[in-house]
Protein backbone atom coordinates (compact mmCIF):
# COMPACT_ATOMS: atom_id res chain seq x y z
CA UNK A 1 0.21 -39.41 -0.15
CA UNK A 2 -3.45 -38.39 -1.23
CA UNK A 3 -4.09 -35.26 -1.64
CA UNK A 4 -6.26 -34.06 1.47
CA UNK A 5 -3.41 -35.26 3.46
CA UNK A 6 -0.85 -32.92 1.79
CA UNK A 7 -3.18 -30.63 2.54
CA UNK A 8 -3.88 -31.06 6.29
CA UNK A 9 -0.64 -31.18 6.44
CA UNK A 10 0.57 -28.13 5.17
CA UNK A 11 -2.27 -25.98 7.43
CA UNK A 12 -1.07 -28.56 10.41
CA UNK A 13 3.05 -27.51 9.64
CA UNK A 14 1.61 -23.47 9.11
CA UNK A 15 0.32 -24.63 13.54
CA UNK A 16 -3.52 -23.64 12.37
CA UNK A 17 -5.04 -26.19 15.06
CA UNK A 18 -7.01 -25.09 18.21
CA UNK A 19 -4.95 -22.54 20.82
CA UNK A 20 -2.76 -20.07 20.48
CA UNK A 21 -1.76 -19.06 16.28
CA UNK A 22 1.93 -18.16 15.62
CA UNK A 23 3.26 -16.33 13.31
CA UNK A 24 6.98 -16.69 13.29
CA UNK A 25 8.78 -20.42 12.96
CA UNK A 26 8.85 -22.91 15.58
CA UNK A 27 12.37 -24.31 14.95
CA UNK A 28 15.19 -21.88 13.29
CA UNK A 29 17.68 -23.39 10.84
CA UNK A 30 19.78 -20.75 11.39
CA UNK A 31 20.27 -18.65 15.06
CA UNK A 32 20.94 -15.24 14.29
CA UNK A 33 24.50 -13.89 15.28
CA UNK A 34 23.02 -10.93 17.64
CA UNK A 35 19.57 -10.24 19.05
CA UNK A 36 16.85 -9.07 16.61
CA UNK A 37 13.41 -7.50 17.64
CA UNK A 38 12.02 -4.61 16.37
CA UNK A 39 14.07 -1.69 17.42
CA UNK A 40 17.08 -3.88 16.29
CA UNK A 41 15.86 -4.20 12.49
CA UNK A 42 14.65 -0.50 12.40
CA UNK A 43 18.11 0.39 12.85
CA UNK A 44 19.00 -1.05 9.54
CA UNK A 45 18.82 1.47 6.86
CA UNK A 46 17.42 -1.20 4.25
CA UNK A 47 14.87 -2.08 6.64
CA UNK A 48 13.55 0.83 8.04
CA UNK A 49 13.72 1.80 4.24
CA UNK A 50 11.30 -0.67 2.89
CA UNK A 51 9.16 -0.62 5.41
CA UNK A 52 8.50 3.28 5.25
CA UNK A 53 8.46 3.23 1.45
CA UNK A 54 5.54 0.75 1.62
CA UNK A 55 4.31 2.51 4.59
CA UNK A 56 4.27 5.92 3.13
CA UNK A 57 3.10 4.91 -0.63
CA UNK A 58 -0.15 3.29 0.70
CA UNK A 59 -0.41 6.19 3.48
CA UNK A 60 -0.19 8.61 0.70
CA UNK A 61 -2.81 7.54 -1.44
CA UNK A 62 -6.44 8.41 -2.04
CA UNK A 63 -9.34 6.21 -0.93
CA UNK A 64 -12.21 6.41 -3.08
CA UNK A 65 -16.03 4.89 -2.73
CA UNK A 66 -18.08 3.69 -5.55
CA UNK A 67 -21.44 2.86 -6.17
CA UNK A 68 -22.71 0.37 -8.81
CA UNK A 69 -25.60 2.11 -11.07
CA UNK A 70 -26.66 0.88 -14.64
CA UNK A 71 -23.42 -1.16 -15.16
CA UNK A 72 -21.25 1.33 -14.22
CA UNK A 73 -19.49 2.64 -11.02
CA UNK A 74 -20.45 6.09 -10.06
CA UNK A 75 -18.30 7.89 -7.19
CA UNK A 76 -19.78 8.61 -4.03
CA UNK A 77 -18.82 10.92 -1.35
CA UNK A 78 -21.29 10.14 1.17
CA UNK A 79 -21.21 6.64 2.33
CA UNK A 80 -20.62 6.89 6.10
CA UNK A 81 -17.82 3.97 6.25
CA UNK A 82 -16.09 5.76 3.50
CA UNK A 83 -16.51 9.31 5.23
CA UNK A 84 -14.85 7.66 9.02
CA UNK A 85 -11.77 6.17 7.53
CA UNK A 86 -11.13 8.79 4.76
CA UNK A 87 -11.00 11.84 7.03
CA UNK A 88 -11.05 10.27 10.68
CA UNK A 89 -10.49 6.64 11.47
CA UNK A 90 -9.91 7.66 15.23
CA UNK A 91 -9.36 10.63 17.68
CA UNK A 92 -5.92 10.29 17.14
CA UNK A 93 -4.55 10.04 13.31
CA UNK A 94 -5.53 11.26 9.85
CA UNK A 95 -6.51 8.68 7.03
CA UNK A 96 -2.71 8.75 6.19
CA UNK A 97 -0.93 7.74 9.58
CA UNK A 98 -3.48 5.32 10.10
CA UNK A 99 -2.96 3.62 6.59
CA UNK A 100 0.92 4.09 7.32
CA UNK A 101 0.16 2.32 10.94
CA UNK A 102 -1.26 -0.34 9.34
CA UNK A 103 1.44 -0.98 6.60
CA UNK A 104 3.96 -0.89 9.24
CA UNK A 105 2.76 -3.62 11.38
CA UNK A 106 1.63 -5.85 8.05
CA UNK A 107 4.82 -5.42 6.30
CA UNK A 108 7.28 -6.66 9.58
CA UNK A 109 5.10 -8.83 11.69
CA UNK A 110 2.75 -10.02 8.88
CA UNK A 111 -0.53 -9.33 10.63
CA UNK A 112 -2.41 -5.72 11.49
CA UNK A 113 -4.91 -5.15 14.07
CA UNK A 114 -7.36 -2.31 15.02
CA UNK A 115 -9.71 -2.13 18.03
CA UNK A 116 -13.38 -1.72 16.09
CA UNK A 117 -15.72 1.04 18.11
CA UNK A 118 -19.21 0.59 16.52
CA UNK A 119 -22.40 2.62 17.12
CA UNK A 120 -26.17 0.76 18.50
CA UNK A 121 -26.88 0.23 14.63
CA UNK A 122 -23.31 -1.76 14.70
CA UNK A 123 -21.84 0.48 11.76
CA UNK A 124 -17.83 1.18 12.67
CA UNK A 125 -17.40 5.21 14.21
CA UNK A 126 -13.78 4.35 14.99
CA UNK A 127 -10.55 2.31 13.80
CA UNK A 128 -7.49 2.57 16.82
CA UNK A 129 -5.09 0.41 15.65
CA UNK A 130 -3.32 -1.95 17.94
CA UNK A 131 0.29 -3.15 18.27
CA UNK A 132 0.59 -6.16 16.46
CA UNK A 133 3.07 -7.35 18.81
CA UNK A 134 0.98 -6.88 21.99
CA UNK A 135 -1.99 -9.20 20.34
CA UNK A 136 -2.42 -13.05 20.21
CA UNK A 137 -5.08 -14.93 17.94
CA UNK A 138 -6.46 -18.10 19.47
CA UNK A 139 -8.66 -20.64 17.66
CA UNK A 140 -11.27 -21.84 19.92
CA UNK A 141 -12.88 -25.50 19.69
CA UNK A 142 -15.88 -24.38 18.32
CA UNK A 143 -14.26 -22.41 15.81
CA UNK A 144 -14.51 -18.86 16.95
CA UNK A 145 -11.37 -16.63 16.76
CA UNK A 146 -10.69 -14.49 19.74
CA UNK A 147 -7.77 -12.19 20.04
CA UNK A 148 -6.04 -10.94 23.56
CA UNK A 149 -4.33 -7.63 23.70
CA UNK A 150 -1.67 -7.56 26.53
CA UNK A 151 -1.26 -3.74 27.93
CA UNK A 152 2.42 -2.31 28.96
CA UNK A 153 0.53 -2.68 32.35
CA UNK A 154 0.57 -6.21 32.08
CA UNK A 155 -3.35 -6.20 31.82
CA UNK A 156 -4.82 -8.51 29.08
CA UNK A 157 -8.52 -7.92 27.54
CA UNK A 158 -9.98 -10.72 25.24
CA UNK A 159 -12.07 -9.39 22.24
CA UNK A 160 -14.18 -11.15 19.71
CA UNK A 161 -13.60 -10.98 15.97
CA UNK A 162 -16.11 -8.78 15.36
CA UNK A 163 -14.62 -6.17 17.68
CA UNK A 164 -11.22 -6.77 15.56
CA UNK A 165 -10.47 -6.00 11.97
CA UNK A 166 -7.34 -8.66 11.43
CA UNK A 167 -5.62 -8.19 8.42
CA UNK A 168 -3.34 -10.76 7.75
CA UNK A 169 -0.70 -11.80 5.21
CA UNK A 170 -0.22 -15.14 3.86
CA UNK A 171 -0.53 -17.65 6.30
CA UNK A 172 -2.47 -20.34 7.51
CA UNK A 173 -5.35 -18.85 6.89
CA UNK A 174 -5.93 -17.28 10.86
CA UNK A 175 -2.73 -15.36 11.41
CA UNK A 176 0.24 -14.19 8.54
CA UNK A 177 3.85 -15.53 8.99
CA UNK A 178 6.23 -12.57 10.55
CA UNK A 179 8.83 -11.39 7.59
CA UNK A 180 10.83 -10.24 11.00
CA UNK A 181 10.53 -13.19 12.69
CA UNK A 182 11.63 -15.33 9.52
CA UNK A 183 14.21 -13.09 8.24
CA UNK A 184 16.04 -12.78 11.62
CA UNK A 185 19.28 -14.56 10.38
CA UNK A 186 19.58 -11.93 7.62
CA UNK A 187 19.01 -9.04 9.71
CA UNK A 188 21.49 -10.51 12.09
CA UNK A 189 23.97 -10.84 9.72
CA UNK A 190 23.22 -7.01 8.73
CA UNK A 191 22.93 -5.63 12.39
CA UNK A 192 26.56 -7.52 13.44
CA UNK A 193 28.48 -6.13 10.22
CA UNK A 194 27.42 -2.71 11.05
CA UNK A 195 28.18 -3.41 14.55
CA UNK A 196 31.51 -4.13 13.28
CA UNK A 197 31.83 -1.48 11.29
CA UNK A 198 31.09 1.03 13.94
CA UNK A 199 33.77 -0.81 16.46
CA UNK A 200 36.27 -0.21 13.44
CA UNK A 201 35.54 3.35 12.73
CA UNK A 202 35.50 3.83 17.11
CA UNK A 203 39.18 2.32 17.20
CA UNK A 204 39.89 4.27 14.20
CA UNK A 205 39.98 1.07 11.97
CA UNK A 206 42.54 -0.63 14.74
CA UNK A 207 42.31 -4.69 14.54
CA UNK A 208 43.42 -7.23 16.99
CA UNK A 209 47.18 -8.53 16.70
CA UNK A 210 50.04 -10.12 18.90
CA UNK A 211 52.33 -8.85 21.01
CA UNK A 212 55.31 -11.52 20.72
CA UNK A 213 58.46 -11.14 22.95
CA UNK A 214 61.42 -13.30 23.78
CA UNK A 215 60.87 -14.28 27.33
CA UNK A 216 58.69 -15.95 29.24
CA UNK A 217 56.10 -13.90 31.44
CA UNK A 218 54.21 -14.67 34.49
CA UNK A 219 50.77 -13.13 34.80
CA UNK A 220 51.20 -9.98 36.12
CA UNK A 221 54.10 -8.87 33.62
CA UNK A 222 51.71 -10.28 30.34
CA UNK A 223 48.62 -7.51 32.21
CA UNK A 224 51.50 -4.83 32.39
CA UNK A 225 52.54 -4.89 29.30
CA UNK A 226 48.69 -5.75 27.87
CA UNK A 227 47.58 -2.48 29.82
CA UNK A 228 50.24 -0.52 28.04
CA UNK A 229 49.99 -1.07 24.59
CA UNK A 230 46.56 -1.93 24.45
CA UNK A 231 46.24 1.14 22.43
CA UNK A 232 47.77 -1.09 19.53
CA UNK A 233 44.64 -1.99 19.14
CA UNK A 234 41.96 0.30 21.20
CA UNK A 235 40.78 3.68 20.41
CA UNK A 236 40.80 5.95 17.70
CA UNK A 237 43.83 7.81 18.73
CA UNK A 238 46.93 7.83 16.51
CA UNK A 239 50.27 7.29 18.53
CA UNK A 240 53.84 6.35 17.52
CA UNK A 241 54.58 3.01 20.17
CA UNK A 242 58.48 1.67 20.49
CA UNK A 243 58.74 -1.68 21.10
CA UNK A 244 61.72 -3.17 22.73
CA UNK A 245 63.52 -5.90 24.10
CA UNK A 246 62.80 -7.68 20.69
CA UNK A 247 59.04 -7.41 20.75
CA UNK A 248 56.68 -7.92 17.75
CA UNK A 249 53.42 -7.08 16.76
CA UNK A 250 51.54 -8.48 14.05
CA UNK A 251 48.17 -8.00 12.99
CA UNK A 252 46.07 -11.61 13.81
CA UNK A 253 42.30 -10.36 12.26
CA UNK A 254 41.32 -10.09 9.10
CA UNK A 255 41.22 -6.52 7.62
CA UNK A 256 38.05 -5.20 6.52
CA UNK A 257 38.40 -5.71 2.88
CA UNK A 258 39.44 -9.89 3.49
CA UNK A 259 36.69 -9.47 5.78
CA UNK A 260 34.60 -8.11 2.82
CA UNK A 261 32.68 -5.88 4.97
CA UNK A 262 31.08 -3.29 2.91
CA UNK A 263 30.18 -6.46 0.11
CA UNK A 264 28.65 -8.31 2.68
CA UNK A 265 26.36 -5.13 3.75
CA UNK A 266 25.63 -4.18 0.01
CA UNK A 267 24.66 -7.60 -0.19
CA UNK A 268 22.32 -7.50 2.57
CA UNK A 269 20.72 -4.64 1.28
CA UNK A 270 19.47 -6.78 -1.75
CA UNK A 271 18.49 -9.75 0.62
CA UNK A 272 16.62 -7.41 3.22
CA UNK A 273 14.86 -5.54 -0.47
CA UNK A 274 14.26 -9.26 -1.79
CA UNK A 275 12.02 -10.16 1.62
CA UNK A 276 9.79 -7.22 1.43
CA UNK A 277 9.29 -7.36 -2.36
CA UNK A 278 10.96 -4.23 -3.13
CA UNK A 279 13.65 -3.16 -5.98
CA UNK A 280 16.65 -2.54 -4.25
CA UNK A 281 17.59 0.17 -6.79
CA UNK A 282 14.23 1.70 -5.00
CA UNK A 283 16.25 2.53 -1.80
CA UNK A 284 19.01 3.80 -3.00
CA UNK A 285 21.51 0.81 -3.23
CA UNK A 286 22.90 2.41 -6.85
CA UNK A 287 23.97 5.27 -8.21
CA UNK A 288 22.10 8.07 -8.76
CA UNK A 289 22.75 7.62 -12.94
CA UNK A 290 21.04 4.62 -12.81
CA UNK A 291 17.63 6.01 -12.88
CA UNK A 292 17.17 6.27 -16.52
CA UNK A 293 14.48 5.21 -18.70
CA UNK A 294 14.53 1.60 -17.20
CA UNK A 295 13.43 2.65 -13.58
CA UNK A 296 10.24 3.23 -14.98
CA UNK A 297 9.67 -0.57 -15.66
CA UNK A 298 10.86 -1.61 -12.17
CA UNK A 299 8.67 0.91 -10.66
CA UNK A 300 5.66 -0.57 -12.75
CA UNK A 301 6.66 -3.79 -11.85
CA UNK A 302 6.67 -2.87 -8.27
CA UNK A 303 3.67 -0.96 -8.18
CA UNK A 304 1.91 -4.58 -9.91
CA UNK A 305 3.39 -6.90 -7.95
CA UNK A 306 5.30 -5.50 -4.83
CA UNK A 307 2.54 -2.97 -3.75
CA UNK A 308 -0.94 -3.64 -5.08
CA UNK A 309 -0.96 -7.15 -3.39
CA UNK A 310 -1.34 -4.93 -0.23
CA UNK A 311 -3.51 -2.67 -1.22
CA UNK A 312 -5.93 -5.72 -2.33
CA UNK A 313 -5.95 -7.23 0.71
CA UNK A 314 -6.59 -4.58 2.74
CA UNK A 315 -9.27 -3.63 0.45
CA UNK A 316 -11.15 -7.60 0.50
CA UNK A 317 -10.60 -7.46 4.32
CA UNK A 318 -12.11 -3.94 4.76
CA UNK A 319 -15.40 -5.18 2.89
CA UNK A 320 -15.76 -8.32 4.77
CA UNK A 321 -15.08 -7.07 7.93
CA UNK A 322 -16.52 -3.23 8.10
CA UNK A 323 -19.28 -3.76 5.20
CA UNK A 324 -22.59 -4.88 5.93
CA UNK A 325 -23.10 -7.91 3.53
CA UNK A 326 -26.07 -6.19 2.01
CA UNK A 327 -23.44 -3.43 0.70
CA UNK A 328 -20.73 -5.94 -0.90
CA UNK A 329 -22.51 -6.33 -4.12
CA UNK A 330 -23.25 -2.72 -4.55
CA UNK A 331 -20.67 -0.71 -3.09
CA UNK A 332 -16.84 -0.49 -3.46
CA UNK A 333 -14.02 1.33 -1.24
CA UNK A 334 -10.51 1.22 -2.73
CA UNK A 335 -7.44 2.75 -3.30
CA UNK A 336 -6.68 5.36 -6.38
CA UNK A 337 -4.07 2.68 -7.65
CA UNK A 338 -4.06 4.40 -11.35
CA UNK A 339 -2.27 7.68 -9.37
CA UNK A 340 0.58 5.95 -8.48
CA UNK A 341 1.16 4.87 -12.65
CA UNK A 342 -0.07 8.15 -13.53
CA UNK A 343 1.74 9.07 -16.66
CA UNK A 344 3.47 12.58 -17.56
CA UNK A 345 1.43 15.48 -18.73
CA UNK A 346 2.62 15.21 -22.38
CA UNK A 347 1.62 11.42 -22.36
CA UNK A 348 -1.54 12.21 -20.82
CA UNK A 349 -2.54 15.02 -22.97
CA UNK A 350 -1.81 12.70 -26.16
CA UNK A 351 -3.84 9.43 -24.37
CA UNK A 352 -6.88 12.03 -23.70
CA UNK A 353 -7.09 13.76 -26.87
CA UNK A 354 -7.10 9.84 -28.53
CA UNK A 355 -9.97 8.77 -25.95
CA UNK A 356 -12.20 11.57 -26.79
CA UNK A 357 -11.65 11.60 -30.73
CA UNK A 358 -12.84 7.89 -30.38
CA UNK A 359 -16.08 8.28 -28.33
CA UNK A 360 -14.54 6.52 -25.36
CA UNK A 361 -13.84 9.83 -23.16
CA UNK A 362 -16.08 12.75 -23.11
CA UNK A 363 -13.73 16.19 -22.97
CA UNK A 364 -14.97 16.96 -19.20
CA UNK A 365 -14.12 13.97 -18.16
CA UNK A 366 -10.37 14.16 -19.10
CA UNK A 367 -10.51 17.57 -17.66
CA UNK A 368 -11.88 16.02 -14.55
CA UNK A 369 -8.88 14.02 -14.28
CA UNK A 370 -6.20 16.76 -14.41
CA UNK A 371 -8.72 18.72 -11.92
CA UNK A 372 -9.98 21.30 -14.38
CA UNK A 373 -13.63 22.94 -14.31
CA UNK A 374 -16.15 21.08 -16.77
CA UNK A 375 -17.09 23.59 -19.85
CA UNK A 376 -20.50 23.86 -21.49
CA UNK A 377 -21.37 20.77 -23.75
CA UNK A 378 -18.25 18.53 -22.28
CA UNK A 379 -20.13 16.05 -21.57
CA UNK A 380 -21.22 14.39 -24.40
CA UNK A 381 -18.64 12.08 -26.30
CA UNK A 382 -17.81 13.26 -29.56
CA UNK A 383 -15.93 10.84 -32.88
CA UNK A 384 -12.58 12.06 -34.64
CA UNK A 385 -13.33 14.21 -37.54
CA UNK A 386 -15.42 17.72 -36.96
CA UNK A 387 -15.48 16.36 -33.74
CA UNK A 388 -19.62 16.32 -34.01
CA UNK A 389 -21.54 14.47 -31.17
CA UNK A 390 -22.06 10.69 -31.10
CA UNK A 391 -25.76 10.70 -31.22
CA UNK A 392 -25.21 12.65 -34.16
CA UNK A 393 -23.67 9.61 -36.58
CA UNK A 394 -26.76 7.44 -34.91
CA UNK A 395 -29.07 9.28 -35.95
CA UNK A 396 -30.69 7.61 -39.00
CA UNK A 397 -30.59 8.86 -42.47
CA UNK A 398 -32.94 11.54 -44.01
CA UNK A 399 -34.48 9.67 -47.17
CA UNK A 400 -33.74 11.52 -50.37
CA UNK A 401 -36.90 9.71 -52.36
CA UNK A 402 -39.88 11.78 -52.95
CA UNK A 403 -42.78 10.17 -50.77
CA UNK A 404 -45.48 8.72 -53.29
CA UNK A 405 -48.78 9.86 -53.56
């Protein structure tokens, strides 16, 4: 097999062809053991855990806007763009729930949309995101992407791409495969053992059994006698039953711990963490003593690989789909990723005082950074030792030989 038919192959088995895009699998392996949408999945605690821990940690953090000048990056506070999704992306939400909006749909259904509003100059005034699960993609012959947004009205309105900013994850390239959709035979599993569990704790941990007796019983006898010991095995009441006339019960269901229950559910928790990226010991599935000085690693690692692969792509997308191309060169609207591995305030005294004893740091720009005033002649970058001013060890040196006549 060449190649260039692996890979036509691989976009044809991802369905990127012309018509509809979708973004969850055509065939299932596996059919989950109860119904899972949305709601469903929210209602387990690892889910709805990831998903607002991503949610909330890109929600939660700063959006700055840089400009390139002389080789450097200065920060810029008045680049409209910037301005509109920093402080009000729409009528409706602050930079944070719309950043947590977005997460939310990108992190369970794998794609994010938002309803572009742009002025007669075509610069973006507002950002409303939309449901991802009330949108379609389409790939037209020609090539064009459209997108059509079905109402609760049962109204659908067809948009253009450059009314839509689509941010997708990894895909086919058009539309990003559904982590819901996909991981629907793990949630199942999760949502039917806590259904389980919640039947056992309503019957007050009651299983099924037998009632044997020594005689042979015609229908209406067997729903007599079914209808009055049924609390055997019903409800969470706690009686004291006689049995007579040589009757037997035994116990015909596994108890909870053959069943394996609460192993099964820990599990899960680990399999539902492992689909989103995140450290289960990040949503609680250990004890509280295990956050030592190893946490810090995982949460590094996290940060690297679990959480900055969003904030990338939603960066990339917002430049090549808000950004006039005439601005991608020259200027730059991303997250404050170094706030989230922000070090302590002992460790970030110690790295400061190094930086500015070797020229790399000037002193008001460490104060800058723990949000303290500038002082009078901060600014210029000074070498370890008296501490003097770098210009002054460039300065050349003052000859000592008497000029000749």
């Amino acid at each position: 097999m060449s190649i260039l038919t692996s890979f036509v192959g691989f976009f044809s088995g991802l369905t990127r062809r012309v018509g509809r895009q979708f973004t969850g699998p055509l065939s299932r392996v596996n059919t989950p053991t109860v119904t899972v949408n949305f709601d469903s999945a929210m209602g387990v605690p690892a889910f709805w855990a990831c998903t607002k821990l991503l949610s909330e940690a890109v929600g939660g953090m700063a959006l700055k806007a840089y400009k390139k000048v002389d080789g450097g990056f200065e920060e810029i506070t008045d680049y409209r763009l910037w301005n509109i999704i920093n402080f009000k992306p729409n009528r409706y939400q602050t930079r944070v729930e719309f950043f947590e909006t977005i997460v939310l749909n990108l992190s369970t259904t794998g794609n994010a949309y938002c309803l572009i509003e742009r002025d007669s100059a075509g610069t973006p005034i507002s950002l409303l995101p939309l449901m991802s699960g009330s949108v379609e993609v389409e790939l037209l012959s020609d090539g064009e992407v459209i997108y059509h947004h079905y109402s609760s009205n049962g109204n659908v309105r067809v948009f253009s791409s450059k009314s839509i900013w689509h941010i997708p994850l990894f895909g086919n390239g058009l539309v990003g495969l559904s982590p819901l959709q996909y991981a629907m035979a793990t949630l199942g599993i999760s949502i039917a053992t806590q259904g389980r569990q919640t039947q056992l704790a309503a019957s007050g941990g009651k299983t099924n059994g037998i009632l044997m007796v020594d005689r042979v019983l015609d229908e209406k006898k067997r729903a007599s006698i079914r209808q009055n010991f049924k609390d055997l095995t019903e409800g969470p009441t706690d009686q004291l039953f006689v049995l007579e006339a040589n009757m037997k019960f035994e116990r015909a269901a596994l108890s909870p711990q053959d069943m394996q229950l609460l192993e099964t559910y820990k599990f899960q928790v680990q399999e539902i963490g492992r689909i989103f990226g995140v450290p289960s010991i990040l949503i609680n599935d250990t004890n509280v003593t295990a956050w030592g000085s190893g946490i810090e690693q995982i949460m590094d690692g996290f940060y690297k690989l679990g959480l900055r692969p969003y904030l990338e792509r939603i960066e990339a997308s917002l430049k090549k789909h808000l950004m006039p191309e005439k601005d991608w060169k020259e200027i730059f609207i991303e997250f404050d990723f170094e706030s989230l591995l922000r070090a302590s305030l002992k460790d970030r005294i110690e790295t400061n005082s190094k930086a500015i004893q070797s020229g790399q740091l000037t002193p008001n720009e460490a104060r800058k950074e723990e949000g303290r005033k500038p002082i009078d002649g901060g600014d210029s970058l000074v070498l370890n030792g008296g501490l003097e001013p770098v210009t002054f060890f460039q300065k050349p040196p003052e000859s000592t030989t008497a000029p000749s006549n």
